[in-house]
C-alpha atoms as a PDB file:
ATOM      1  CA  UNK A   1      79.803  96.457 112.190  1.00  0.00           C
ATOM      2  CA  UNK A   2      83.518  96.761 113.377  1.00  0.00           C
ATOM      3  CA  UNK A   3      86.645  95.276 111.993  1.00  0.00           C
ATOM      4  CA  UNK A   4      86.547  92.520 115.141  1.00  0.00           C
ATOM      5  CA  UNK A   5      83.250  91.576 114.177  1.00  0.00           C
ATOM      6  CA  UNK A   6      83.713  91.348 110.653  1.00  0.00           C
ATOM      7  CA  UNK A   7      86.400  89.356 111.139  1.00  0.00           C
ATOM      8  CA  UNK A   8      84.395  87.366 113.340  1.00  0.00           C
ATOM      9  CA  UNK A   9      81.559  86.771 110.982  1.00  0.00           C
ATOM     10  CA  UNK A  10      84.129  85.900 108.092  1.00  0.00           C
ATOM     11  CA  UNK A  11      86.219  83.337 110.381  1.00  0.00           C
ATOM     12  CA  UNK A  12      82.748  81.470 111.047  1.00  0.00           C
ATOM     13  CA  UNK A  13      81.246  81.821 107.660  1.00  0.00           C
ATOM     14  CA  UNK A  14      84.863  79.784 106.436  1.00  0.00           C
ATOM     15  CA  UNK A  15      84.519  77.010 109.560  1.00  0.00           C
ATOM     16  CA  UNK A  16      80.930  76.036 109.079  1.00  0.00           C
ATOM     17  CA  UNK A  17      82.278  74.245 105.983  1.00  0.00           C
ATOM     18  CA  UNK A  18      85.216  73.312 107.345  1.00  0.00           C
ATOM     19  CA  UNK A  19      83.668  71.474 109.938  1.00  0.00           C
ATOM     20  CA  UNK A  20      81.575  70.188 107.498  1.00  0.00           C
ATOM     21  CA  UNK A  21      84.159  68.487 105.721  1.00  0.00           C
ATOM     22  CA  UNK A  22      85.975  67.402 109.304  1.00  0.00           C
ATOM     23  CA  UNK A  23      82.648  65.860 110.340  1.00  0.00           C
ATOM     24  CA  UNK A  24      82.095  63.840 106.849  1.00  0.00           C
ATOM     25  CA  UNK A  25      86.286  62.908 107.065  1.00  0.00           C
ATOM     26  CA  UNK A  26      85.833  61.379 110.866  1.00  0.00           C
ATOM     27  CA  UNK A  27      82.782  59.509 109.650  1.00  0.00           C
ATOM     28  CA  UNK A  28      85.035  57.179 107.848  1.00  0.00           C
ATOM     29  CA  UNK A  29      87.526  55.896 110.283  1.00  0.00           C
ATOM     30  CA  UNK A  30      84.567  55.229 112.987  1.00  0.00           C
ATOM     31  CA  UNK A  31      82.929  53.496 110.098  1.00  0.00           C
ATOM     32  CA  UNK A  32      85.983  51.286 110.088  1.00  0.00           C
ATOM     33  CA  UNK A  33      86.003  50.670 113.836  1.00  0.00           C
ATOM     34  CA  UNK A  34      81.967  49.879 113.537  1.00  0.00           C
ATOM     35  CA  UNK A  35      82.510  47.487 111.173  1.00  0.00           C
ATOM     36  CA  UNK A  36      84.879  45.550 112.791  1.00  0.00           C
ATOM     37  CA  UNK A  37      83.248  45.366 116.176  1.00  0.00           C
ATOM     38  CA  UNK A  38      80.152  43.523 114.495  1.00  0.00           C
ATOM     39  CA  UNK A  39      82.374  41.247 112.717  1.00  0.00           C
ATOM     40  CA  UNK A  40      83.477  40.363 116.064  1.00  0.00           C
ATOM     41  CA  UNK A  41      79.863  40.204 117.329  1.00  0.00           C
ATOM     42  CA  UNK A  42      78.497  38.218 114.941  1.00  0.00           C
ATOM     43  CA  UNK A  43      80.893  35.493 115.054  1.00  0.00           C
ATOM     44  CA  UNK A  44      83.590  35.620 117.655  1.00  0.00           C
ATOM     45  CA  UNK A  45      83.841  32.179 118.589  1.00  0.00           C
ATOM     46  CA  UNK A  46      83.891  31.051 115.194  1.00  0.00           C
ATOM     47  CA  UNK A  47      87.374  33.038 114.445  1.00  0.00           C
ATOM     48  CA  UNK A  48      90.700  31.809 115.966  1.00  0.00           C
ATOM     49  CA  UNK A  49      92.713  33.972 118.069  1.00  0.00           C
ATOM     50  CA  UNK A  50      95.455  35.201 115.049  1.00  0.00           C
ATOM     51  CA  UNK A  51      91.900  36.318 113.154  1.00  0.00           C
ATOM     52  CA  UNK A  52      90.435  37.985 115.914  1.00  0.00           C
ATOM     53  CA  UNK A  53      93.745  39.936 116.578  1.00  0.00           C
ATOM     54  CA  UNK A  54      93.544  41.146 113.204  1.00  0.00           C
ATOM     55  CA  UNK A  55      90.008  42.463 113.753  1.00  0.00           C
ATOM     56  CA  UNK A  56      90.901  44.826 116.801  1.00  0.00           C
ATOM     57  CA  UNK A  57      93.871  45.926 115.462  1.00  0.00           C
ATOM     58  CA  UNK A  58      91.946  47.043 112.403  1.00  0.00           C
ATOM     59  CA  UNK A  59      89.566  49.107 114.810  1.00  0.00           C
ATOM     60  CA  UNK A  60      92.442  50.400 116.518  1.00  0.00           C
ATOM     61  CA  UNK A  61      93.920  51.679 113.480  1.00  0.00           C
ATOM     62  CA  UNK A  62      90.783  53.446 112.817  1.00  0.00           C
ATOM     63  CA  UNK A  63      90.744  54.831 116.461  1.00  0.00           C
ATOM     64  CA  UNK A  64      94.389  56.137 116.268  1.00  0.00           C
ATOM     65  CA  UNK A  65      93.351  58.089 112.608  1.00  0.00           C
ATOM     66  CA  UNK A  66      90.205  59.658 114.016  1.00  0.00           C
ATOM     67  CA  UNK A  67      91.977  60.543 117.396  1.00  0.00           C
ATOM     68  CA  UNK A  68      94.912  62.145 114.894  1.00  0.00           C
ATOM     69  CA  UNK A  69      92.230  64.086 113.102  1.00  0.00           C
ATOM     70  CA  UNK A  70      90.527  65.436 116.770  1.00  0.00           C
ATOM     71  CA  UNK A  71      94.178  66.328 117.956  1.00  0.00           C
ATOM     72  CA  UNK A  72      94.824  68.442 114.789  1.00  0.00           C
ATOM     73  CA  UNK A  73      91.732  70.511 115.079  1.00  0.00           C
ATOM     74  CA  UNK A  74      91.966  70.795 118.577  1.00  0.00           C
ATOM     75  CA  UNK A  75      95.871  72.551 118.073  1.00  0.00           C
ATOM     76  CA  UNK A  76      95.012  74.195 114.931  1.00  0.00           C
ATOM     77  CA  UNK A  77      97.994  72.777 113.584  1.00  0.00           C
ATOM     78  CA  UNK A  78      98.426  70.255 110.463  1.00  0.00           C
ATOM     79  CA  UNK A  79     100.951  67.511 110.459  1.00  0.00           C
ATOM     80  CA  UNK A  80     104.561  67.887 109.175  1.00  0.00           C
ATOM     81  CA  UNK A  81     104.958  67.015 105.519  1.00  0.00           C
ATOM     82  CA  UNK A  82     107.314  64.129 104.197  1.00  0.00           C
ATOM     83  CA  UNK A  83     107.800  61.666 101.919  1.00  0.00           C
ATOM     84  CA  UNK A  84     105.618  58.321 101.615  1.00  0.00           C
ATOM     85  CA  UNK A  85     105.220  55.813  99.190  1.00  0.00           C
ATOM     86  CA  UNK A  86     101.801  55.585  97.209  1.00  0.00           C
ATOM     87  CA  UNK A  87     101.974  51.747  97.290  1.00  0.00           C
ATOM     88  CA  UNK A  88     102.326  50.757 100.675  1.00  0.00           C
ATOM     89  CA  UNK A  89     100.048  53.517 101.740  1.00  0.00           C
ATOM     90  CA  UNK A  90      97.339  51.798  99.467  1.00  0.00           C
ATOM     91  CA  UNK A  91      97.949  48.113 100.547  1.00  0.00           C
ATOM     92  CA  UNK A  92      97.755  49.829 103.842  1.00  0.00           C
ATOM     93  CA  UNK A  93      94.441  51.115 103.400  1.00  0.00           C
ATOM     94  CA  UNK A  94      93.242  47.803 101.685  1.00  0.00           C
ATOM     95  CA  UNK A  95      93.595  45.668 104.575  1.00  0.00           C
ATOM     96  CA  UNK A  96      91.565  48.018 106.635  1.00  0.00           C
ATOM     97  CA  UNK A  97      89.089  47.212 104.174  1.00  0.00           C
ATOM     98  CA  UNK A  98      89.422  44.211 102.560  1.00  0.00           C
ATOM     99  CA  UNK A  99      87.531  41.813 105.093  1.00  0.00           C
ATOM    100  CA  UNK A 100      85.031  44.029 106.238  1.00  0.00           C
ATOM    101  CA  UNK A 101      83.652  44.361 102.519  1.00  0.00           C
ATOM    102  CA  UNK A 102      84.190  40.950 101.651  1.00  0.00           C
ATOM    103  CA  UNK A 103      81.594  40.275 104.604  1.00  0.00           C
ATOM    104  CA  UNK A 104      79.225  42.771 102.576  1.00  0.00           C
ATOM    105  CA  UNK A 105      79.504  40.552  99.359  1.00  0.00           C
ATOM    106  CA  UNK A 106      82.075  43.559  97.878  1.00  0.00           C
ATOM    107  CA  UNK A 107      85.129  41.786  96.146  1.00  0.00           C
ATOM    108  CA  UNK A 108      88.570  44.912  96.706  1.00  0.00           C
ATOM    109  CA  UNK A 109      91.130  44.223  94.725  1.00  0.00           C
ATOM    110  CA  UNK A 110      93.925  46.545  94.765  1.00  0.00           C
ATOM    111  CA  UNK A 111      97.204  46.339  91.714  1.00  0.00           C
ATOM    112  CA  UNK A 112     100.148  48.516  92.491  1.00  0.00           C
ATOM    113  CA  UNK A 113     104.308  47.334  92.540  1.00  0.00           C
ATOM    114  CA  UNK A 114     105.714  50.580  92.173  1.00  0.00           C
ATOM    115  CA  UNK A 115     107.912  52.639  94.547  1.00  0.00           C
ATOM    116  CA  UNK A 116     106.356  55.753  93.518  1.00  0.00           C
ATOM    117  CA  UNK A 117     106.994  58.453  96.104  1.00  0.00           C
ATOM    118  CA  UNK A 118     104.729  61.933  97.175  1.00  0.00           C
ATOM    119  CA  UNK A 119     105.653  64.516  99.630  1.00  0.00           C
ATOM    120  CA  UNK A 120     102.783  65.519 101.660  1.00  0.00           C
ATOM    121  CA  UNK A 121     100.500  64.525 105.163  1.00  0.00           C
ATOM    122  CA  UNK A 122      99.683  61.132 105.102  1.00  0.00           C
ATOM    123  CA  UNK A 123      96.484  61.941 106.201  1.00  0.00           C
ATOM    124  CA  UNK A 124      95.599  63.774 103.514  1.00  0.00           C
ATOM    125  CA  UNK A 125      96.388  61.119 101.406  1.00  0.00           C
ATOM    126  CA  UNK A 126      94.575  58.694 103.189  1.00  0.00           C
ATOM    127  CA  UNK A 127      91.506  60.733 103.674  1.00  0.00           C
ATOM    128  CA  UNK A 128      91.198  61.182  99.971  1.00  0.00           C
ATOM    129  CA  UNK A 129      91.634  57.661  98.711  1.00  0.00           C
ATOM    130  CA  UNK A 130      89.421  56.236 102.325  1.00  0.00           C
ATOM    131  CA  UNK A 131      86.766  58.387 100.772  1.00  0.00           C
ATOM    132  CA  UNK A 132      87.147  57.613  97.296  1.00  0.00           C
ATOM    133  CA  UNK A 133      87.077  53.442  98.306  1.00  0.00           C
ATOM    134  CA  UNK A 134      83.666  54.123 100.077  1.00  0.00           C
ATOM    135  CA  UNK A 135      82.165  55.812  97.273  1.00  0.00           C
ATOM    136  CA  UNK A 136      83.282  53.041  95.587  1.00  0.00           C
ATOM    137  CA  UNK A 137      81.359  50.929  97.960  1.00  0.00           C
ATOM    138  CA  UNK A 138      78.110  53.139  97.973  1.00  0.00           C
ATOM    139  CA  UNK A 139      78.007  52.508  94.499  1.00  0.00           C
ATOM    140  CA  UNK A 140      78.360  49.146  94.077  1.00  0.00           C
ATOM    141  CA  UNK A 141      76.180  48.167  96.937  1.00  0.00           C
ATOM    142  CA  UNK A 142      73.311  50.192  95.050  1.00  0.00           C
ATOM    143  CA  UNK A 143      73.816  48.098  91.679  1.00  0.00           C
ATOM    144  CA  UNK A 144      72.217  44.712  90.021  1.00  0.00           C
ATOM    145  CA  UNK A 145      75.380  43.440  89.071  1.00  0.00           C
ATOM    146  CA  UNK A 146      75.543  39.490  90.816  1.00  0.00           C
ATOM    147  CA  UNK A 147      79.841  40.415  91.730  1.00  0.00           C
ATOM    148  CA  UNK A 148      80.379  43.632  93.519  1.00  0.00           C
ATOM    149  CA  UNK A 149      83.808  44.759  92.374  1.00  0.00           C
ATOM    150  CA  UNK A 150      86.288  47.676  93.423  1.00  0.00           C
ATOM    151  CA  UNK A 151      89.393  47.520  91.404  1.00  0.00           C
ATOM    152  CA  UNK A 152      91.803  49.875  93.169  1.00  0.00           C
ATOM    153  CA  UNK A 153      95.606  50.072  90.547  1.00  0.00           C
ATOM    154  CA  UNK A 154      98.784  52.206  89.663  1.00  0.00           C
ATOM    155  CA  UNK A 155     100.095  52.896  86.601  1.00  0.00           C
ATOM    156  CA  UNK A 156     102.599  55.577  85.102  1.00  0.00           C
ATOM    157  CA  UNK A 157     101.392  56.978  82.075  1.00  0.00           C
ATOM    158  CA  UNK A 158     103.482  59.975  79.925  1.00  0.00           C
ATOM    159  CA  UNK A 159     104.528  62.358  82.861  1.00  0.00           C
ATOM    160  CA  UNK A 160     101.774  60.726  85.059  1.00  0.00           C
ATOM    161  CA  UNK A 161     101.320  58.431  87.633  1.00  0.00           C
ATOM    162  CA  UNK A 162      97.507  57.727  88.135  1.00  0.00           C
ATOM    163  CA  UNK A 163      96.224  55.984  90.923  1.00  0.00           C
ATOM    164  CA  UNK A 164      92.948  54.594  90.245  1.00  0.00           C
ATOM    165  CA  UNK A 165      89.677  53.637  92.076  1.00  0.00           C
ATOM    166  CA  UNK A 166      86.977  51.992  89.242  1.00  0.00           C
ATOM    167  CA  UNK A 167      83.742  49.766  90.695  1.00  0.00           C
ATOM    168  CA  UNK A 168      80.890  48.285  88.615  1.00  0.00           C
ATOM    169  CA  UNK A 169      78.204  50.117  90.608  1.00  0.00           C
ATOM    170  CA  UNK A 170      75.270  52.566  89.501  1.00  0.00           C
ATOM    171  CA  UNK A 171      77.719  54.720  87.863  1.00  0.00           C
ATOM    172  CA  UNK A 172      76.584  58.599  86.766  1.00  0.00           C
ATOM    173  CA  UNK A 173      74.400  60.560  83.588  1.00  0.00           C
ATOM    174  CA  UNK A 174      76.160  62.650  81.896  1.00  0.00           C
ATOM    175  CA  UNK A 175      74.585  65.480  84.080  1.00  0.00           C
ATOM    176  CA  UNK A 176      75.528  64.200  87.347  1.00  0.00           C
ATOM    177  CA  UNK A 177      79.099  64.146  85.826  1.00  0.00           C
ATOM    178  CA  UNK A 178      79.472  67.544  85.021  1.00  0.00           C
ATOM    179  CA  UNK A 179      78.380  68.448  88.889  1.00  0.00           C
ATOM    180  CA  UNK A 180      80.222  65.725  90.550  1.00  0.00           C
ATOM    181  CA  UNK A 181      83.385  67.654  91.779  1.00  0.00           C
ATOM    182  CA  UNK A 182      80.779  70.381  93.494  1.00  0.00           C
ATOM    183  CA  UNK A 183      80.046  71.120  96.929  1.00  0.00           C
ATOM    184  CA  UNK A 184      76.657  69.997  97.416  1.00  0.00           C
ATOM    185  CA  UNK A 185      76.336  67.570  94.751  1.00  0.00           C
ATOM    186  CA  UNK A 186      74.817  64.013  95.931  1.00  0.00           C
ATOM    187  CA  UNK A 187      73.448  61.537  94.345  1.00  0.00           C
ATOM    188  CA  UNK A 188      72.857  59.803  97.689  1.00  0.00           C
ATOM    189  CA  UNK A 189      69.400  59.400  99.759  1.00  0.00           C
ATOM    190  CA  UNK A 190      71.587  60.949 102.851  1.00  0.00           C
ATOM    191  CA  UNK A 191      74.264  62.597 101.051  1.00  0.00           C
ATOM    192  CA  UNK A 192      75.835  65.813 101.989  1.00  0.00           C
ATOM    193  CA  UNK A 193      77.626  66.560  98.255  1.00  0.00           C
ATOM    194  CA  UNK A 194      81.278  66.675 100.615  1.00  0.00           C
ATOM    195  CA  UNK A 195      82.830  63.278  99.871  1.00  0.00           C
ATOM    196  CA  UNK A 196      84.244  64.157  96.008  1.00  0.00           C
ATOM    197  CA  UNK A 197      84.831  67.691  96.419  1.00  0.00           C
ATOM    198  CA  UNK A 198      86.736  66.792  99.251  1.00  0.00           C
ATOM    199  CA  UNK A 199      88.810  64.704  97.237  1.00  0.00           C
ATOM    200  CA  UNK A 200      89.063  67.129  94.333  1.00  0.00           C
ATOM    201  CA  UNK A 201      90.102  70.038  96.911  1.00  0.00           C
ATOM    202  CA  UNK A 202      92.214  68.052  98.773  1.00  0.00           C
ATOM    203  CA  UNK A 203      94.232  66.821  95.835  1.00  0.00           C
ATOM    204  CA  UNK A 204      94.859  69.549  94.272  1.00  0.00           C
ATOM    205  CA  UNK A 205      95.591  72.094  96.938  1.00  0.00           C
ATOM    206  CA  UNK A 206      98.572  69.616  98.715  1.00  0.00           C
ATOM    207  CA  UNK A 207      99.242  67.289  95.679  1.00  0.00           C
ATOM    208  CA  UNK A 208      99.152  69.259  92.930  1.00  0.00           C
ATOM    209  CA  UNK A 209      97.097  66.525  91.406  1.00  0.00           C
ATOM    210  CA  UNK A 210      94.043  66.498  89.379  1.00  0.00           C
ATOM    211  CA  UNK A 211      90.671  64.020  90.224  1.00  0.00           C
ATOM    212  CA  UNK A 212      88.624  62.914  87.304  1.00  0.00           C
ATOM    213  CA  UNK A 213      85.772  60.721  86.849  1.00  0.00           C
ATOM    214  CA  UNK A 214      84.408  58.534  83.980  1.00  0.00           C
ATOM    215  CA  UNK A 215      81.357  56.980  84.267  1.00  0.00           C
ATOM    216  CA  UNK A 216      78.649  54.664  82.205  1.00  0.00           C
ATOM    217  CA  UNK A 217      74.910  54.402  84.028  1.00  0.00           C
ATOM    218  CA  UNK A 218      74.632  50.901  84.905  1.00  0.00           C
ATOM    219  CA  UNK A 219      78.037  49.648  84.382  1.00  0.00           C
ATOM    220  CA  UNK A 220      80.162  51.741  86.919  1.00  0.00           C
ATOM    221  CA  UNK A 221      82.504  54.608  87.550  1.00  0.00           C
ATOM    222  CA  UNK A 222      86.276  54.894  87.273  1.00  0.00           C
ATOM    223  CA  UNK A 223      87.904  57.831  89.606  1.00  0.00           C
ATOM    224  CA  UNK A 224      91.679  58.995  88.584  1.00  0.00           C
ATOM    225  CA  UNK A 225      93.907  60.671  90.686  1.00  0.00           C
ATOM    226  CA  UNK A 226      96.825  62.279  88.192  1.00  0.00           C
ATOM    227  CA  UNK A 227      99.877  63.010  90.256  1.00  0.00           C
ATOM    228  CA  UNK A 228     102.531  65.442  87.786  1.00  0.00           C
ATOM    229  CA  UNK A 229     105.839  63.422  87.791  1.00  0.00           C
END
């Protein structure tokens, strides 16, 4: 074998899971698009014009994030960094979701007033908490509890700030724990073991941040993103 093809071979041996990961990313904002357009087809003459504005704007939003994700790909290219803030991103993120899971009998709750700042891509950011959220969602949907809760909060703690994502669904065993962060590792019927170690990667490699998990079988999970102040 010569040096092109090696190279060759290595360059497709790193995109398989790449693409991977892409393909489980863009699942999520056509998720939010799907959701919305059977809202609107279950009951669009029940909602008044303001609500069904709100609706398609939603599933435009989630249009514009997976056509952003395409375009990078397609260039190669990754968007510039700069500076957000955590709080608005998340109350962002929480009205994409907000209605659609409240017509799924899932209560989101989100608890952040800080100004908190990160340098970084946006969608980075976004594609970690978006998958965290419907993890969340997986879980709870899977549970016995009567309320399906997501409790999405900020808090600064020592030389912290921790954004978390807790729900009261199926929650882990203490050996599905210690694997959770892998690639591969699913506790799903039609999981590909991508969504967490996405996170985890994704975190840490352009936030400098660290995910952890606790978790009690039964009574839920609680996911912590620690950001270094």
């Amino acid at each position: 074998m010569n040096n092109k093809q090696q190279t060759d071979s290595s360059n497709e041996i790193y995109a398989v899971p790449e693409l991977r990961s892409f393909l489980h990313d863009l699942a999520n904002p056509l998720t939010i698009v799907q959701l919305n357009l059977d809202i609107l087809k279950s009951d669009i003459y029940s909602r008044n014009k303001e609500e069904i504005d709100k609706i398609v704007r939603t599933a435009l939003q989630g249009i514009e994030h997976a056509n952003r994700m395409i375009l990078s790909v397609r260039a190669n290219t990754r968007p510039a960094e700069h500076k957000f803030e955590i709080g608005k991103e998340l109350q962002n993120i929480f009205s994409i979701f907000a209605d659609e899971y409240k017509n799924e009998g899932i209560i989101l709750s989100l608890s952040t007033n800080s100004e908190k700042q990160l340098t970084g891509n946006l969608m980075d950011f976004r594609r970690a908490i978006i998958n965290l959220i419907v993890n969340a969602a997986d879980a709870v949907k899977q549970s016995k509890h009567p309320e399906k809760l997501i409790a999405v909060s900020t808090f600064k703690r020592e030389k912290e700030y921790v954004i978390q994502v807790q729900d009261n669904g199926v929650g882990f065993n203490e050996k599905e724990l210690k694997l959770l962060l892998l690639p591969g590792c699913t506790t799903k019927r039609n999981g590909d073991g991508l969504g967490l170690w996405i996170v985890a990667q994704t975190i840490h490699d352009k936030f400098s941040a660290k995910l952890t998990c606790s978790s009690t079988p039964g009574v839920g999970s609680i996911f912590s993103i620690h950001i270094p102040e």
